[in-house]
N, C-alpha and C. Protein backbone atom coordinates (compact mmCIF):
# COMPACT_ATOMS: atom_id res chain seq x y z
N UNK A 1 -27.69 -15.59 0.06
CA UNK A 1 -27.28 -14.29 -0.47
C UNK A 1 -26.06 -14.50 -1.37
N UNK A 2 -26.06 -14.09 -2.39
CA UNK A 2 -25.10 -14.09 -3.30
C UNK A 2 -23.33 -12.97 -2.72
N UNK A 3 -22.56 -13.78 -3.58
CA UNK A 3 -21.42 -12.94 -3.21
C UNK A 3 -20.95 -11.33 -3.30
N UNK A 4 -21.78 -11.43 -4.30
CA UNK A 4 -21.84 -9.99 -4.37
C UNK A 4 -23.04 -8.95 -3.45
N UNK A 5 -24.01 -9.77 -3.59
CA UNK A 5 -24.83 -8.72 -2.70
C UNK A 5 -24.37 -9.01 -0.53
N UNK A 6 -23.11 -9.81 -0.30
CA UNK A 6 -23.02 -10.09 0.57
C UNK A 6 -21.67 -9.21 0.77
N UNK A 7 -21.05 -8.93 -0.29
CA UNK A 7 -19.91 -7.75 -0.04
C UNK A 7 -20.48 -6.41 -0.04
N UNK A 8 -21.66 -6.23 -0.91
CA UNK A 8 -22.51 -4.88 -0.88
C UNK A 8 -22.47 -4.46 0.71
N UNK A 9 -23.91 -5.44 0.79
CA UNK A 9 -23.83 -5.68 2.37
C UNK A 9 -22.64 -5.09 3.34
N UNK A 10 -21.51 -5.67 3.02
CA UNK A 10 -20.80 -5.42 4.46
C UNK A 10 -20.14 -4.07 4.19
N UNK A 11 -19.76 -3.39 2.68
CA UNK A 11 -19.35 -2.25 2.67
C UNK A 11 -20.24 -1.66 3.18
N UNK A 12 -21.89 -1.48 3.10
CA UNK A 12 -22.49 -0.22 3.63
C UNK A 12 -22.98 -0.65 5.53
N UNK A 13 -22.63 -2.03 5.69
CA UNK A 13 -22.68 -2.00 6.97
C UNK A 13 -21.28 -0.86 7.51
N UNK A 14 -20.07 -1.05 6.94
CA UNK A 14 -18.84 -0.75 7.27
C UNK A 14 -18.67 0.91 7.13
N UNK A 15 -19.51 1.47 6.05
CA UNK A 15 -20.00 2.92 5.65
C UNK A 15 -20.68 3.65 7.03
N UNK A 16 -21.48 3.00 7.10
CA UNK A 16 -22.41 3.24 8.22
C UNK A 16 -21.88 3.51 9.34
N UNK A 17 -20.65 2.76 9.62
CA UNK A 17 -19.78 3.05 10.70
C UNK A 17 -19.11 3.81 11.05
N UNK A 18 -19.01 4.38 10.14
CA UNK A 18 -17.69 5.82 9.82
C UNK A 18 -18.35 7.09 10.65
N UNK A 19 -17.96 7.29 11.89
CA UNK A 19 -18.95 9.09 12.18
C UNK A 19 -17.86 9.91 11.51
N UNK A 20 -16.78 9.98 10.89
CA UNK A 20 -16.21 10.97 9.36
C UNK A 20 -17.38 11.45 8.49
N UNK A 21 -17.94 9.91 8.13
CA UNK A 21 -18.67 10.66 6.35
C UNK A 21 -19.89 10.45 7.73
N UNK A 22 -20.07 10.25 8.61
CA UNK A 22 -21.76 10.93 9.00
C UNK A 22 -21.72 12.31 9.05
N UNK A 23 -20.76 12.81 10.10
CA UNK A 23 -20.57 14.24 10.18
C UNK A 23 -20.25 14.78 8.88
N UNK A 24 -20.40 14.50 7.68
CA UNK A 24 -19.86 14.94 6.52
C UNK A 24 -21.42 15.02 6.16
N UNK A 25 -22.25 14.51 6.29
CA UNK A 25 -23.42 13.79 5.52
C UNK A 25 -22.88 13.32 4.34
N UNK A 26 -21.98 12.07 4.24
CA UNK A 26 -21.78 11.96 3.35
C UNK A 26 -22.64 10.80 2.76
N UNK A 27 -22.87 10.25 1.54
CA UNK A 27 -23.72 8.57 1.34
C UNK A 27 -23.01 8.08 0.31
N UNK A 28 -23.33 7.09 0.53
CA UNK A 28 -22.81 5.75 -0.58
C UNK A 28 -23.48 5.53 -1.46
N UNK A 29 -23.36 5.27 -2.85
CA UNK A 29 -24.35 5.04 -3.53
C UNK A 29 -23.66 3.54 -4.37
N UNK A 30 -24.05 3.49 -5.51
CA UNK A 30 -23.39 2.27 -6.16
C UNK A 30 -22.50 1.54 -6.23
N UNK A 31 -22.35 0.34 -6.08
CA UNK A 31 -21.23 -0.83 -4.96
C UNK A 31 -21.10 -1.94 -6.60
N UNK A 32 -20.45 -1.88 -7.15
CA UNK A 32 -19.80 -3.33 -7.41
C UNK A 32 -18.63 -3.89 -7.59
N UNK A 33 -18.49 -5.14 -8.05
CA UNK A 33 -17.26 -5.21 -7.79
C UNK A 33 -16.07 -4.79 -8.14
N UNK A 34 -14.92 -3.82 -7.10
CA UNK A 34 -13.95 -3.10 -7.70
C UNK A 34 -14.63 -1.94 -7.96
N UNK A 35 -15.69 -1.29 -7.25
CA UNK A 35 -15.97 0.15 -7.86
C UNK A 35 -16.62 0.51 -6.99
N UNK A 36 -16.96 1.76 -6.03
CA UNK A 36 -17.73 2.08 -5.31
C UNK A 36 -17.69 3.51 -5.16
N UNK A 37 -19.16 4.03 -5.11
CA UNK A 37 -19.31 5.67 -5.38
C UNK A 37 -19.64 6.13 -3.97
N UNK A 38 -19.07 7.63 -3.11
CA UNK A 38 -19.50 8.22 -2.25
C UNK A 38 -19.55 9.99 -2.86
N UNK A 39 -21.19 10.39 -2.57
CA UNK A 39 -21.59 11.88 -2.69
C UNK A 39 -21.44 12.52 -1.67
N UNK A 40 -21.56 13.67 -1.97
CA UNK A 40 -21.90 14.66 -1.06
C UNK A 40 -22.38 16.17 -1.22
N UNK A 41 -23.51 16.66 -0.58
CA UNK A 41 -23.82 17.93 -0.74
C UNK A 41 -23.17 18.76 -0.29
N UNK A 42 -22.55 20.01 -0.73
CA UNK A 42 -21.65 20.91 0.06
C UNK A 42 -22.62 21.75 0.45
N UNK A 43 -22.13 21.90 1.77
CA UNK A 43 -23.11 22.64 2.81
C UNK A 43 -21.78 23.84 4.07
N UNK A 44 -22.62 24.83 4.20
CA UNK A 44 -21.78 25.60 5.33
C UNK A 44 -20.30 24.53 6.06
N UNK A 45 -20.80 23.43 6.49
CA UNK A 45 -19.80 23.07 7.35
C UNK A 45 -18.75 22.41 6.20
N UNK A 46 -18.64 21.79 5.11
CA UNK A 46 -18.09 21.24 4.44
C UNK A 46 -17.05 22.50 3.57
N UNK A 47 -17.37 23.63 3.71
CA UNK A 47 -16.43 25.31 2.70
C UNK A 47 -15.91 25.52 3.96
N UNK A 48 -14.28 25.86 2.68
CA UNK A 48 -13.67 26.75 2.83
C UNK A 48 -13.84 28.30 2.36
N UNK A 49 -13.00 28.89 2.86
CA UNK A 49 -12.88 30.75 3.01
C UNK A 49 -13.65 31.25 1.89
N UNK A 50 -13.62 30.35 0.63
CA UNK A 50 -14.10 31.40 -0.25
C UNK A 50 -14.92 30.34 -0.98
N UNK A 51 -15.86 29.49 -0.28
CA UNK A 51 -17.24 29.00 -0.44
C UNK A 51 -17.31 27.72 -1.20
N UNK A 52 -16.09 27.21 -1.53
CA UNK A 52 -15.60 25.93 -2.18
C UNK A 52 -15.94 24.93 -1.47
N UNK A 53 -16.25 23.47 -1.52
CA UNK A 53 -16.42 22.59 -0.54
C UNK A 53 -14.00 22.51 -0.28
N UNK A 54 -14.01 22.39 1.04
CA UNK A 54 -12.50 21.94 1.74
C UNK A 54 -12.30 20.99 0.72
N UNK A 55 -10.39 21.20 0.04
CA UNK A 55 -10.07 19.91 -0.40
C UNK A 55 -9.48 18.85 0.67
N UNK A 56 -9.72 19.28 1.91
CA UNK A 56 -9.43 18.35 3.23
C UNK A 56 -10.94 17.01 2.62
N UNK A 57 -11.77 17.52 2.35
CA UNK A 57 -13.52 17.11 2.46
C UNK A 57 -13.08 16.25 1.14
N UNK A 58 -12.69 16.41 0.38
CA UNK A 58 -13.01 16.40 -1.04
C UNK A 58 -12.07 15.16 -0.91
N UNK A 59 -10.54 15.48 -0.35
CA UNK A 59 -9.69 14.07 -0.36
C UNK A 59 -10.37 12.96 0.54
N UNK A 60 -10.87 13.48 1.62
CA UNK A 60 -12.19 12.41 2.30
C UNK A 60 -12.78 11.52 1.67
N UNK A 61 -13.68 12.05 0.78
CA UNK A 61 -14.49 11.53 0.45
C UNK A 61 -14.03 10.41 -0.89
N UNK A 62 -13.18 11.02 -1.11
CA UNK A 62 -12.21 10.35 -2.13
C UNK A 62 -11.23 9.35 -2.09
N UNK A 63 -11.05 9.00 -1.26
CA UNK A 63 -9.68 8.16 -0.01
C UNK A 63 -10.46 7.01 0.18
N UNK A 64 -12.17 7.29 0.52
CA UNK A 64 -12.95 6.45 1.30
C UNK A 64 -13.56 5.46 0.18
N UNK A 65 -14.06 6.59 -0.66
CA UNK A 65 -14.33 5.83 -2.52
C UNK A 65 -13.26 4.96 -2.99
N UNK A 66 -11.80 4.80 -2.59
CA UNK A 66 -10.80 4.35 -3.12
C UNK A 66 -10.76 2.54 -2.13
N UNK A 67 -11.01 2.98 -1.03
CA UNK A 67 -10.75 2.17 0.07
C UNK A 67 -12.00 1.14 0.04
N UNK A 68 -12.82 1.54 -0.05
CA UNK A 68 -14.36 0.71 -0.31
C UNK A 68 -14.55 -0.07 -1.98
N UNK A 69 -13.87 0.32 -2.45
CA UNK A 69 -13.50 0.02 -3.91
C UNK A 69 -12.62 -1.47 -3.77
N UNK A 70 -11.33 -1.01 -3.16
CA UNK A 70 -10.26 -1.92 -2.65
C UNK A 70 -11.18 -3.18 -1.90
N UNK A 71 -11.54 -2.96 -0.99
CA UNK A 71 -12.51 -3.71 0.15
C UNK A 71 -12.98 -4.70 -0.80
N UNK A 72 -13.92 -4.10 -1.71
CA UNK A 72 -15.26 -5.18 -2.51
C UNK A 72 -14.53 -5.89 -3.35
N UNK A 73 -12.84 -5.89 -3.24
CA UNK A 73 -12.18 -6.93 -4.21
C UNK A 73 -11.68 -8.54 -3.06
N UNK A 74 -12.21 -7.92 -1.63
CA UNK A 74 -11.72 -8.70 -0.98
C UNK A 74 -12.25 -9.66 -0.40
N UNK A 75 -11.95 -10.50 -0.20
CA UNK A 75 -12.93 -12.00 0.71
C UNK A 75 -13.15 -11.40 2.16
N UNK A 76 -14.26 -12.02 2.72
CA UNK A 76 -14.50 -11.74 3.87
C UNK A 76 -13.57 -12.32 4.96
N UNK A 77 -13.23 -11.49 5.91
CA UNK A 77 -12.17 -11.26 7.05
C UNK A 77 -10.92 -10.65 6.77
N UNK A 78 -10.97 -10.00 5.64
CA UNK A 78 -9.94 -8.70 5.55
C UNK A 78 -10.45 -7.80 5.25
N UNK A 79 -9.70 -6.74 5.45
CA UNK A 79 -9.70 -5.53 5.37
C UNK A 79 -8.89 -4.50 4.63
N UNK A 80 -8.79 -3.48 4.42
CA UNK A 80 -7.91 -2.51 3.86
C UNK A 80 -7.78 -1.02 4.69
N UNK A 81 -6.42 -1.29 4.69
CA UNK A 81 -6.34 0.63 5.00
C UNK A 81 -5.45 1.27 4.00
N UNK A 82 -5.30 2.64 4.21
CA UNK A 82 -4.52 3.53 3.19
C UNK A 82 -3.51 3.37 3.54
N UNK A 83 -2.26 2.81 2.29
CA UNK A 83 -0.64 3.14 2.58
C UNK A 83 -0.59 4.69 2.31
N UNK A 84 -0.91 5.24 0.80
CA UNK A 84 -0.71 6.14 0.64
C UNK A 84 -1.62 7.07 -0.90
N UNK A 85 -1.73 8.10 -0.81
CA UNK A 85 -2.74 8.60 -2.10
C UNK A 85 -1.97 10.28 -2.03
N UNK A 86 -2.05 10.15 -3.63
CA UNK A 86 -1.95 11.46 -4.44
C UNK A 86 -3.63 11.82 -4.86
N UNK A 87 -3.45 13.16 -4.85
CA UNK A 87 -4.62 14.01 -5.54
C UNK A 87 -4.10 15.38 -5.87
N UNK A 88 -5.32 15.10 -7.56
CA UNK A 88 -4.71 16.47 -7.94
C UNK A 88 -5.95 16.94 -7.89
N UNK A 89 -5.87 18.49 -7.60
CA UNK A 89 -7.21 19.17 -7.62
C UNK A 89 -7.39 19.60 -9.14
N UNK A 90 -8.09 19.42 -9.85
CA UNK A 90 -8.21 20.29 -11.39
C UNK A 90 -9.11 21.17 -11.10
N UNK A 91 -9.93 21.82 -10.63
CA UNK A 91 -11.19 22.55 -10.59
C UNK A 91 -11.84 22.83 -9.16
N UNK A 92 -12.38 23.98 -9.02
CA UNK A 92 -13.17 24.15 -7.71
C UNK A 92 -14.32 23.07 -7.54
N UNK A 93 -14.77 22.81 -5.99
CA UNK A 93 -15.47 21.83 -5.41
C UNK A 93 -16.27 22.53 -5.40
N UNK A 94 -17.13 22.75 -6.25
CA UNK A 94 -18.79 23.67 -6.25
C UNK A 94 -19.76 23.25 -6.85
N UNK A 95 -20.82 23.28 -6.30
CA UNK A 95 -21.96 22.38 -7.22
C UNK A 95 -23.27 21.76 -6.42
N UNK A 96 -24.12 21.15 -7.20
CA UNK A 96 -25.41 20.64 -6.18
C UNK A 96 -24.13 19.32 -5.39
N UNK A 97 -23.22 18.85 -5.98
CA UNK A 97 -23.38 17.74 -4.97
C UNK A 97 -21.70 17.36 -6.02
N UNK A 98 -21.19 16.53 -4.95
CA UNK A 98 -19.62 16.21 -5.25
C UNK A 98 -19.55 14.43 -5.26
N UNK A 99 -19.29 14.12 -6.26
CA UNK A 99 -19.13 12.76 -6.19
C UNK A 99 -17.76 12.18 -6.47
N UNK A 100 -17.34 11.23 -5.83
CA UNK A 100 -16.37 10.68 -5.91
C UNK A 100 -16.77 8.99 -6.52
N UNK A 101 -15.78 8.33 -7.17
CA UNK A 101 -16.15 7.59 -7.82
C UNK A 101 -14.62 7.08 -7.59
N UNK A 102 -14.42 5.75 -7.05
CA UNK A 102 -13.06 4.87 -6.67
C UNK A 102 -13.67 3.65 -7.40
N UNK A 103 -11.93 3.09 -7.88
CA UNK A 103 -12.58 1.83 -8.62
C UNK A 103 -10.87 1.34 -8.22
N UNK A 104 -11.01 -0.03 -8.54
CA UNK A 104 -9.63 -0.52 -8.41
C UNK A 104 -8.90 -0.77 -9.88
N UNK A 105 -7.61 -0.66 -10.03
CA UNK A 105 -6.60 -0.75 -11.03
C UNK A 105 -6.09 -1.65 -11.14
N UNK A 106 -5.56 -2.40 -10.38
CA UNK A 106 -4.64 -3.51 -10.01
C UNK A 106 -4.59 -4.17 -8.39
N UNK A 107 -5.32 -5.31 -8.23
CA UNK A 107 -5.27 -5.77 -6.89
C UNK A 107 -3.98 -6.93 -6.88
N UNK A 108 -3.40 -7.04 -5.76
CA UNK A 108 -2.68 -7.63 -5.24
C UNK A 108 -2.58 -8.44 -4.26
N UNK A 109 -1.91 -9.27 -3.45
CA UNK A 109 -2.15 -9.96 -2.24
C UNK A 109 -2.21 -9.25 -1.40
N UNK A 110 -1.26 -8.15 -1.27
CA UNK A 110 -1.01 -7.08 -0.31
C UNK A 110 -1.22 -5.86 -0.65
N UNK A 111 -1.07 -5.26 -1.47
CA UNK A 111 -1.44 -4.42 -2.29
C UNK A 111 -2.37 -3.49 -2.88
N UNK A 112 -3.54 -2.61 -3.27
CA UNK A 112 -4.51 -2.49 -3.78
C UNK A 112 -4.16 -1.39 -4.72
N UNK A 113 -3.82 -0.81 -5.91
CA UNK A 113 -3.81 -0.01 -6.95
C UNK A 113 -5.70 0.82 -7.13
N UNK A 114 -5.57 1.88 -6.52
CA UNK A 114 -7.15 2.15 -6.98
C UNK A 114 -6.95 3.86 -7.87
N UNK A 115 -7.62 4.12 -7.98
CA UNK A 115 -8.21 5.65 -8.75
C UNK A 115 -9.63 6.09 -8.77
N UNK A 116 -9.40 7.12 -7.75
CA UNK A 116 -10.95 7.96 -7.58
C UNK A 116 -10.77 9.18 -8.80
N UNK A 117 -11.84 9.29 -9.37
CA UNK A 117 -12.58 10.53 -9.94
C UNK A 117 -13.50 10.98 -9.34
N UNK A 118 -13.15 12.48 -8.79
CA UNK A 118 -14.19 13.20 -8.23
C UNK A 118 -14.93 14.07 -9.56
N UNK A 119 -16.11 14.43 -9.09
CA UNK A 119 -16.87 15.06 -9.60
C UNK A 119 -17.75 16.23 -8.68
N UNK A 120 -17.71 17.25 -10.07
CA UNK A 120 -19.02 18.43 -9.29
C UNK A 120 -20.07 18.16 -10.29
N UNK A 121 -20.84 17.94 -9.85
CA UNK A 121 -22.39 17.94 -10.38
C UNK A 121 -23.38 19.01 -10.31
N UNK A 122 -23.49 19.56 -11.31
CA UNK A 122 -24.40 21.35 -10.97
C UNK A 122 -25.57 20.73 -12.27
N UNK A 123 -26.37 21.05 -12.06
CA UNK A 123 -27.60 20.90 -12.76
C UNK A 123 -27.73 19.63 -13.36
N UNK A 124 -27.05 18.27 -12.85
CA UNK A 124 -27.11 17.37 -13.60
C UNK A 124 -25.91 17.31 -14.54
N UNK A 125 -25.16 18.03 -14.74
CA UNK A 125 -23.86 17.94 -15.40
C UNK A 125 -22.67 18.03 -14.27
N UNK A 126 -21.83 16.62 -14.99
CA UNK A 126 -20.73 16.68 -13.95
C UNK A 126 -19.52 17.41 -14.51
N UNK A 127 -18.56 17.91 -13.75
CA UNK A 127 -17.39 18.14 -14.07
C UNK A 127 -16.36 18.03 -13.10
N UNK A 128 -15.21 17.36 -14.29
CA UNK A 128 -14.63 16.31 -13.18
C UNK A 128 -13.30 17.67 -12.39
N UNK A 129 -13.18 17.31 -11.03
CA UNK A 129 -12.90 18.54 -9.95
C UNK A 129 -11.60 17.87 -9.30
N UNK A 130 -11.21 16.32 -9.23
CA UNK A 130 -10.11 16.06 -8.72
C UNK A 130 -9.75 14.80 -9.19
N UNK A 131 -8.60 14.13 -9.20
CA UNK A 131 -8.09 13.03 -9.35
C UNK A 131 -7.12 12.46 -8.38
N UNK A 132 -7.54 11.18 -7.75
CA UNK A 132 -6.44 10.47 -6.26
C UNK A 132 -6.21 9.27 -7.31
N UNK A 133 -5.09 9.19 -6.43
CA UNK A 133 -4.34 7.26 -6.92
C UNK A 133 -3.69 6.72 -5.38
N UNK A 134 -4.36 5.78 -5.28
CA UNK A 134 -4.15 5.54 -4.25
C UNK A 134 -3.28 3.82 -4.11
N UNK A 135 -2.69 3.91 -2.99
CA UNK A 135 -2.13 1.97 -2.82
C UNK A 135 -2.68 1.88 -1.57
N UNK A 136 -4.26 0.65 -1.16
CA UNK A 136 -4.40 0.20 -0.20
C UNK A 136 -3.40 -1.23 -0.03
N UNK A 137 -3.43 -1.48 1.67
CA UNK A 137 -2.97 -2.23 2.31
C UNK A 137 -3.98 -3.19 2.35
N UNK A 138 -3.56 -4.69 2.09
CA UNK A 138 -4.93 -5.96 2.36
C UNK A 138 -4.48 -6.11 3.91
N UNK A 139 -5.29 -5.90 5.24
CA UNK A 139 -5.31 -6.25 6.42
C UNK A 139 -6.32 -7.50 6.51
N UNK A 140 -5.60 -8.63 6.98
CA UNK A 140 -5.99 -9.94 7.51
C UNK A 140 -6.66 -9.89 8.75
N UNK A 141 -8.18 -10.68 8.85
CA UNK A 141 -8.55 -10.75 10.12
C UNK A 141 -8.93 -9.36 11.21
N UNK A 142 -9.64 -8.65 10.06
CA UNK A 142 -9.97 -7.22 10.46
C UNK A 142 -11.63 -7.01 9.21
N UNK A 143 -12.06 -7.54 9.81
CA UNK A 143 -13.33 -7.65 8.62
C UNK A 143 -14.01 -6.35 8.48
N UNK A 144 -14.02 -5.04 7.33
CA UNK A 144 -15.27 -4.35 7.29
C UNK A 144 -13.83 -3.01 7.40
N UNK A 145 -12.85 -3.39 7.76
CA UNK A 145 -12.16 -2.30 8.10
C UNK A 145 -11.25 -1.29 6.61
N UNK A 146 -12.00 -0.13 6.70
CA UNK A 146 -11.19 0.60 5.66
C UNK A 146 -11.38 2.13 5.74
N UNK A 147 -10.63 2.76 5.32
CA UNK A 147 -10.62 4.43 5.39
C UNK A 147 -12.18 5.04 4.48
């Protein structure tokens, strides 16, 4: 198995693990290196008061796109968690389906520089609904592990 389809691999083994984005229904879609996409359909449990998907949901899904991003820059037996992430909301979370899209900026030894673009997707057109910047942590000897 190649290196790349062997980091694929362990992000959506590591996806899979999360009961967060299960109870979210959330999915993973496109993995390479330094970039990784998580959707989601907004449904009853995912809105707030006035029918928006939660920007609690929205930084979720977005944190996790950032962190899985970070991950696929890393050799196997580390890991990443979140030091810390900004998001700005530009736009309501409404639409067939919300995508988040994390890629990395600048990796480090310790370090990870990433940036998610979220998206609302309504008829096949996206419009972009939030922006995170995030700094993951490289954790040693914690394989698969990330927000």
């Amino acid at each position: 198995m190649s290196d790349d389809a062997a980091g694929e691999q362990r992000i959506r083994s590591s996806f899979a693990k999360q009961g967060h984005m299960t109870a979210l229904a959330a999915t993973i879609g496109p993995i390479s290196r330094g970039s990784v996409e998580i959707a989601l359909r907004p449904s009853a449990a995912t809105s707030q008061q006035h029918g928006f998907v939660h920007g609690g949901i929205v930084s979720a899904i977005a944190d996790t796109a950032a962190g899985y991003a970070a991950l696929s820059v890393m050799p196997p037996g580390t890991g990443v968690l979140t030091v810390e992430f900004k998001i700005n909301f530009v736009a309501p979370a409404t639409g067939d389906r919300i995508i988040a899209r994390g890629r990395v900026v600048k990796a480090g030894r310790t370090l990870v520089l990433t940036q998610t673009d979220v998206f609302a997707e309504t008829a096949g057109k996206e419009k972009l609904i939030a922006l995170l910047t995030g700094t993951m942590m490289v954790v040693l000897d914690r394989e698969g592990v990330s927000d």
